[in-house]
Protein backbone atom coordinates (compact mmCIF):
# COMPACT_ATOMS: atom_id res chain seq x y z
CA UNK A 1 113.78 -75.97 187.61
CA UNK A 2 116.25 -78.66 187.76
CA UNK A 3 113.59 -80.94 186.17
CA UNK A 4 113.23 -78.49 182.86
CA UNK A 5 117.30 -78.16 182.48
CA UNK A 6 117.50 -81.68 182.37
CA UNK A 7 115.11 -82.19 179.77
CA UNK A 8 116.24 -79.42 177.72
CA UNK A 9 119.96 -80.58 178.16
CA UNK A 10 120.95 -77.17 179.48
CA UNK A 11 123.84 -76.99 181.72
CA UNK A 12 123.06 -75.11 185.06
CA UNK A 13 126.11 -72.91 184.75
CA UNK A 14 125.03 -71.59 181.14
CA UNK A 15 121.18 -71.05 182.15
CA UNK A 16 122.54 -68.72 184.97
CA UNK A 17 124.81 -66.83 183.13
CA UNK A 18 122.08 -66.51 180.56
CA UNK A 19 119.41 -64.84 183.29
CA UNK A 20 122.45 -62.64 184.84
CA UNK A 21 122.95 -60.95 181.17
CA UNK A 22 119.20 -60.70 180.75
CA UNK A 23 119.07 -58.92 183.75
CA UNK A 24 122.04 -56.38 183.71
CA UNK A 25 121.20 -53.11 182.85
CA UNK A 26 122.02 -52.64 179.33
CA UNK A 27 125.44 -49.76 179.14
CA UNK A 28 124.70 -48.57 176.44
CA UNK A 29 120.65 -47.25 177.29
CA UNK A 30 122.17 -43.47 178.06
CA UNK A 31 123.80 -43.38 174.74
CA UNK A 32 120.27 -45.07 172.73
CA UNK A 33 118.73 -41.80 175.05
CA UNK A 34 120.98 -39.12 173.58
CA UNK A 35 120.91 -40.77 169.59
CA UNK A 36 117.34 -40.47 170.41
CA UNK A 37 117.26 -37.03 171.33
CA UNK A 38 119.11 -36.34 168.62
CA UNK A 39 117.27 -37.55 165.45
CA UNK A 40 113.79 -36.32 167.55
CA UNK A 41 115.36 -32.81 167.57
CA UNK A 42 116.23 -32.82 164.19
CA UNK A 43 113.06 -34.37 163.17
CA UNK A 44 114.44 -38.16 161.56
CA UNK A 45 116.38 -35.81 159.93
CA UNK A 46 120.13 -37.38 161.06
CA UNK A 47 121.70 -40.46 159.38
CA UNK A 48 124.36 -42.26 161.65
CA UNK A 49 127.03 -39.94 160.56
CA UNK A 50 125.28 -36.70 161.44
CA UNK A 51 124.72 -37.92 164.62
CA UNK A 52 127.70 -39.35 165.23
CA UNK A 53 129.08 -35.77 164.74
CA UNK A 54 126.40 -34.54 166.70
CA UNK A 55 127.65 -36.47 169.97
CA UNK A 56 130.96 -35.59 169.29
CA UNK A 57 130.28 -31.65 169.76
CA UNK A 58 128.39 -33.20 173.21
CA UNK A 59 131.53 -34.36 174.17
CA UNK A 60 130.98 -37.88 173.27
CA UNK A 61 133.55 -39.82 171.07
CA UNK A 62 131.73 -42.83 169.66
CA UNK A 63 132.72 -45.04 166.49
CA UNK A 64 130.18 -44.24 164.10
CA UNK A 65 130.27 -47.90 163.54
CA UNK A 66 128.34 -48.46 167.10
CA UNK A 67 125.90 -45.26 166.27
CA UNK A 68 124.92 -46.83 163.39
CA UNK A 69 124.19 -50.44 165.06
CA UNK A 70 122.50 -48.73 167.92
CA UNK A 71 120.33 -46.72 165.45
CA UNK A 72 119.43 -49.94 163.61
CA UNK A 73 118.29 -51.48 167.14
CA UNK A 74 116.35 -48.16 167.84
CA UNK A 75 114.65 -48.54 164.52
CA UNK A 76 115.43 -44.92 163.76
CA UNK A 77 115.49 -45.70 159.59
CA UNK A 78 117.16 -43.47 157.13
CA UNK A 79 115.01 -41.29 154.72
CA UNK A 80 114.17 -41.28 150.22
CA UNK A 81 115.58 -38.82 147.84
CA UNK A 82 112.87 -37.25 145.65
CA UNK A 83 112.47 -35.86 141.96
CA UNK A 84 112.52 -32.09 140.96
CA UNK A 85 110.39 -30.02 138.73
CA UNK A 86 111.86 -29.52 135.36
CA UNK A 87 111.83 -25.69 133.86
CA UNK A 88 113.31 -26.13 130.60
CA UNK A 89 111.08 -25.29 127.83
CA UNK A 90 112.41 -25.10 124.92
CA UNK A 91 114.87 -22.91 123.10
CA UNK A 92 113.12 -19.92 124.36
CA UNK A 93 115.64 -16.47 125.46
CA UNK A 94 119.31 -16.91 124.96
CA UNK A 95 121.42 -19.24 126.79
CA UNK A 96 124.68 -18.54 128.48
CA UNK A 97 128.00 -20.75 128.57
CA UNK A 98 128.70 -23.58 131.06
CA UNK A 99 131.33 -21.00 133.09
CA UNK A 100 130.73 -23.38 136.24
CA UNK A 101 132.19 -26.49 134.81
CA UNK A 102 130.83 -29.01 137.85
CA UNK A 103 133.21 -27.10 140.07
CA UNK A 104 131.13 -26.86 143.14
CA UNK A 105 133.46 -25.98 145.69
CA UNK A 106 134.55 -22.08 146.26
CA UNK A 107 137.34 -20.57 148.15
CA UNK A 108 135.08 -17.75 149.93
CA UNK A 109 131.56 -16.79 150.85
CA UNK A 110 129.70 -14.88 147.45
CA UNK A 111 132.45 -16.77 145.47
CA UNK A 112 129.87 -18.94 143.12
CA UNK A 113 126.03 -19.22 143.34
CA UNK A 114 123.56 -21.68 142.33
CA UNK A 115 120.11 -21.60 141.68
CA UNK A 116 116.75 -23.63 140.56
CA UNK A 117 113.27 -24.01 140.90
CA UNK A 118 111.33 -26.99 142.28
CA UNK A 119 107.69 -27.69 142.63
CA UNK A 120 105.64 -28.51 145.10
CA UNK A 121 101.65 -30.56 145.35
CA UNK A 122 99.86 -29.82 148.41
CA UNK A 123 95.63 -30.88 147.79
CA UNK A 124 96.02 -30.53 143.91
CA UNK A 125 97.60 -26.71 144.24
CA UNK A 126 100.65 -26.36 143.05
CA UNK A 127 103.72 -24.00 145.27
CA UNK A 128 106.96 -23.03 143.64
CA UNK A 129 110.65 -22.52 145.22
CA UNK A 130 113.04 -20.33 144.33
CA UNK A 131 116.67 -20.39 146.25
CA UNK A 132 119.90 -19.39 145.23
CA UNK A 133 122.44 -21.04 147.39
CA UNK A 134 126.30 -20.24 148.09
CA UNK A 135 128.98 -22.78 147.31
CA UNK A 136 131.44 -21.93 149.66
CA UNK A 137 129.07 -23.42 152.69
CA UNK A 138 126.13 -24.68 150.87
CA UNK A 139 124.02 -21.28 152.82
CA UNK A 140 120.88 -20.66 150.82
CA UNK A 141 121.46 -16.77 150.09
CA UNK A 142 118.07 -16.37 149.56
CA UNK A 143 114.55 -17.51 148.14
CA UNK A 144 110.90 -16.17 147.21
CA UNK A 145 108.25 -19.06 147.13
CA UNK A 146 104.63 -18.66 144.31
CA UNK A 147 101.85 -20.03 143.35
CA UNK A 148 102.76 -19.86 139.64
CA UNK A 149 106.37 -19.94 138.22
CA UNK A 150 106.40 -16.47 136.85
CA UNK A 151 109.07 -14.48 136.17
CA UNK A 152 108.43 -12.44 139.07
CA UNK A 153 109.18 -15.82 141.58
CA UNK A 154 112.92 -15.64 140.03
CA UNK A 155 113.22 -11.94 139.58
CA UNK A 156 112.32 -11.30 143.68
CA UNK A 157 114.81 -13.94 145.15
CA UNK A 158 117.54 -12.67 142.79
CA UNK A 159 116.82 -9.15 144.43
CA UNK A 160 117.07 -10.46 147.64
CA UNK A 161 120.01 -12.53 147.09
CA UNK A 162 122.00 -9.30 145.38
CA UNK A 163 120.91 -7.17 148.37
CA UNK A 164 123.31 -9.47 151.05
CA UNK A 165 126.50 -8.68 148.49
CA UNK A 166 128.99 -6.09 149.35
CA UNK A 167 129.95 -3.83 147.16
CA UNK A 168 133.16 -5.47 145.32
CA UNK A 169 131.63 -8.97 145.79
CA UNK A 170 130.57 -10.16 142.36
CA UNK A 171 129.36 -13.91 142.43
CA UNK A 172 129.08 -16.36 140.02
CA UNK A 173 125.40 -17.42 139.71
CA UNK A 174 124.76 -20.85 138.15
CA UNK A 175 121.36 -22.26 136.47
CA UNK A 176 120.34 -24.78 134.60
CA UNK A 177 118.52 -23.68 131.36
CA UNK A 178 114.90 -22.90 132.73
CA UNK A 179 112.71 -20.22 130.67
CA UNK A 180 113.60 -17.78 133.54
CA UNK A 181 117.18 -17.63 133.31
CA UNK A 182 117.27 -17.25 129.64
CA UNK A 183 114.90 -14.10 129.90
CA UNK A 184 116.93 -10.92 128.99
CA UNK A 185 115.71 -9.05 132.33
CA UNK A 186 117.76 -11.60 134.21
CA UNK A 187 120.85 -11.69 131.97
CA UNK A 188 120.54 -7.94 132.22
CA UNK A 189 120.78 -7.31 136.23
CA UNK A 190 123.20 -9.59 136.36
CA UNK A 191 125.59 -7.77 133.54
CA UNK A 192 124.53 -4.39 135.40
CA UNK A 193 126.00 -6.40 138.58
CA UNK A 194 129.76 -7.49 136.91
CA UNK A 195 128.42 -11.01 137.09
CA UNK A 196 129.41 -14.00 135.42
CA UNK A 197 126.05 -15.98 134.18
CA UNK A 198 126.33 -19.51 133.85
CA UNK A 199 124.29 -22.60 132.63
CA UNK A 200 124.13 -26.08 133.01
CA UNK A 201 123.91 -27.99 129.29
CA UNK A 202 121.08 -28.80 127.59
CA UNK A 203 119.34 -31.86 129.33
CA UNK A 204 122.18 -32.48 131.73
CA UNK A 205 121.07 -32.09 135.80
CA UNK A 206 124.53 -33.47 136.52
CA UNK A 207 125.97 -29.93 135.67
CA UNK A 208 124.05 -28.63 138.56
CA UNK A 209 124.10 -31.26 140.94
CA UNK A 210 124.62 -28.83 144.07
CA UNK A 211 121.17 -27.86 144.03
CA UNK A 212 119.96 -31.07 142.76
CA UNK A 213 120.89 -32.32 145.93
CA UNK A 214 119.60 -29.73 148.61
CA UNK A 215 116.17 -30.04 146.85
CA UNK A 216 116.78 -33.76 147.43
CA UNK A 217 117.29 -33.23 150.91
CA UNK A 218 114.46 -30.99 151.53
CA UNK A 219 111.91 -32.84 150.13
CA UNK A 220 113.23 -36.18 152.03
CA UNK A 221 114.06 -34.14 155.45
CA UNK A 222 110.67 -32.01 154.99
CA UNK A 223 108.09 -32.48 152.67
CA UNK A 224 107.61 -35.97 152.39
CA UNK A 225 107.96 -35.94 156.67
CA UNK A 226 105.05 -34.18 157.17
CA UNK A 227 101.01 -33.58 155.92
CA UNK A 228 100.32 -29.83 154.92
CA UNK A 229 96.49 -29.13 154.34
CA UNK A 230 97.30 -25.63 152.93
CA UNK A 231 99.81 -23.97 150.23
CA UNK A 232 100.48 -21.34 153.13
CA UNK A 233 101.10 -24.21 155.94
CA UNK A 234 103.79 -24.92 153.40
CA UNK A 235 104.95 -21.78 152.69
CA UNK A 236 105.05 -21.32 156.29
CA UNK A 237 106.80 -24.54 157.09
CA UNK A 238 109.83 -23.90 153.75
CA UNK A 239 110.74 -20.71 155.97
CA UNK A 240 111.50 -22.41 159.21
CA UNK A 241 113.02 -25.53 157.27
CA UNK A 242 115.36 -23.54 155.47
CA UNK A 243 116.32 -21.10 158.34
CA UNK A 244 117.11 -25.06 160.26
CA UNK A 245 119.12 -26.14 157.40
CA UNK A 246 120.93 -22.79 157.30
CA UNK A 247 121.64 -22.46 161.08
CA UNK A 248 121.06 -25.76 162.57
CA UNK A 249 121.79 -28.56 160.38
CA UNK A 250 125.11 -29.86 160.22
CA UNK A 251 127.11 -31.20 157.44
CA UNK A 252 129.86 -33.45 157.25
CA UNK A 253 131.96 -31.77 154.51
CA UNK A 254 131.66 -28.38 157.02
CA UNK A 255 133.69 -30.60 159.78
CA UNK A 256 130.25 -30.99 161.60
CA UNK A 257 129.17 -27.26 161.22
CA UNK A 258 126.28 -26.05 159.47
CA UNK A 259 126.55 -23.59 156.58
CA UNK A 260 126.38 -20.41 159.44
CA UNK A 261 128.50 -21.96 161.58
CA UNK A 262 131.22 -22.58 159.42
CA UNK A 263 130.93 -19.08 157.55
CA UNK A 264 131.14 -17.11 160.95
CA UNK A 265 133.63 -19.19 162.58
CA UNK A 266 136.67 -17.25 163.38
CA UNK A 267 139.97 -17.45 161.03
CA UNK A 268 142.45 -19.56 162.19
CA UNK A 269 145.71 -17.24 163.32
């Protein structure tokens, strides 16, 4: 040995100290377990900050700084946004004002609603989404899933989304300017409701950005995560997704709650 350090010119001192940190255990392999734990439960799902706020509610106060080295190490990669089916076709129906105005935020639950339809490809058949989601906590309210995009896909999640609304609760519900929304049996239940219809411009996905991005994040979180050989492995997969991202999946603008969380946490005194 003493041979080897003299012909690499390596001091004695430095090659022990060298071999003593090579050999300690390394401090921070419990915290690597838990970040692992972590983004495994929530499927890759997490980016540093989500699971820095994830430790936190383990009791575990680490700069998200050091998550997001540790995660690097760990290899555990961030995931790709994704494109959205466009419904616009045409000056068919009769459009409604922009009433929203890019004001996503509301003060309550049932406040303002959003809503969209995306597409998805599974084997060259074809599965359509449609959610309406609540802007006070991002919760989606409710959604009906076809094969085709019929009326009938928009018409059944608006039912189910109405059913959840008390009596004197009279949302806002947003679109962009798809066939569907323009359709007078959908302007109708709405005016039979006291609601306010609203629509994005002409062309402009900015003006509904909201649900933009949660179909962003589902196809990124979910789709693109995982191989579906059916249209009803999907169908069957959207339903426990979107019950995760109601009930399980936290978000930093919530303070680290996810949308249930935060809408059933008690009032502050």
């Amino acid at each position: 040995m003493a041979d080897l350090l003299t012909f690499a010119e390596l001091p004695r001192s430095t090659f022990y100290y060298q071999q003593k940190v090579a050999q300690a255990p390394d401090k921070y392999q419990p915290l690597k377990q838990q970040i692992q734990s972590i983004f495994a439960r929530h499927h890759g799902r997490y980016g540093y900050r989500r699971v820095t706020a994830a430790l936190g509610r383990l009791g575990q106060g680490v700069n998200h700084k050091k998550v997001q080295r540790l995660m690097r190490q760990l290899g555990l990669k961030s995931l790709v946004r994704a494109k959205k089916y466009r419904s616009y076709k045409g000056d068919v129906g009769k459009s409604a004002p922009n009433a929203l105005q890019r004001q996503f935020t509301a003060e309550k639950a049932n406040e303002k609603w959003v809503t969209d339809v995306t597409e998805f490809n599974v084997a060259g058949e074809k599965l359509y989404l449609s959610p309406v989601m609540d802007l006070y906590n991002g919760e989606i309210i409710a959604f009906e899933t076809a094969r085709r995009p019929v009326y009938e896909l928009v018409g059944v999640m608006l039912k189910k989304a109405l059913s959840k609304l008390k009596p004197d609760e009279r949302p806002m519900l947003h679109s962009d300017q798809g066939w569907q929304y323009r359709m007078p049996a959908y302007a109708r239940v709405l005016q039979q409701k006291g609601m306010v219809q609203s629509m994005s411009r002409k062309g402009n996905c900015l003006d509904n950005a909201a649900m933009e991005s949660f179909f962003a994040v589902l196809k990124s979180e979910f789709f693109y995560l995982n191989k579906f050989r059916s249209i009803d492995e999907l169908t069957a997969g959207l339903k426990e997704y979107i019950r995760y991202y109601n009930h399980d999946r936290i978000k930093m603008k919530l303070k680290g709650l996810s949308p249930v969380q935060y809408r059933t946490q008690p009032l502050a005194a």
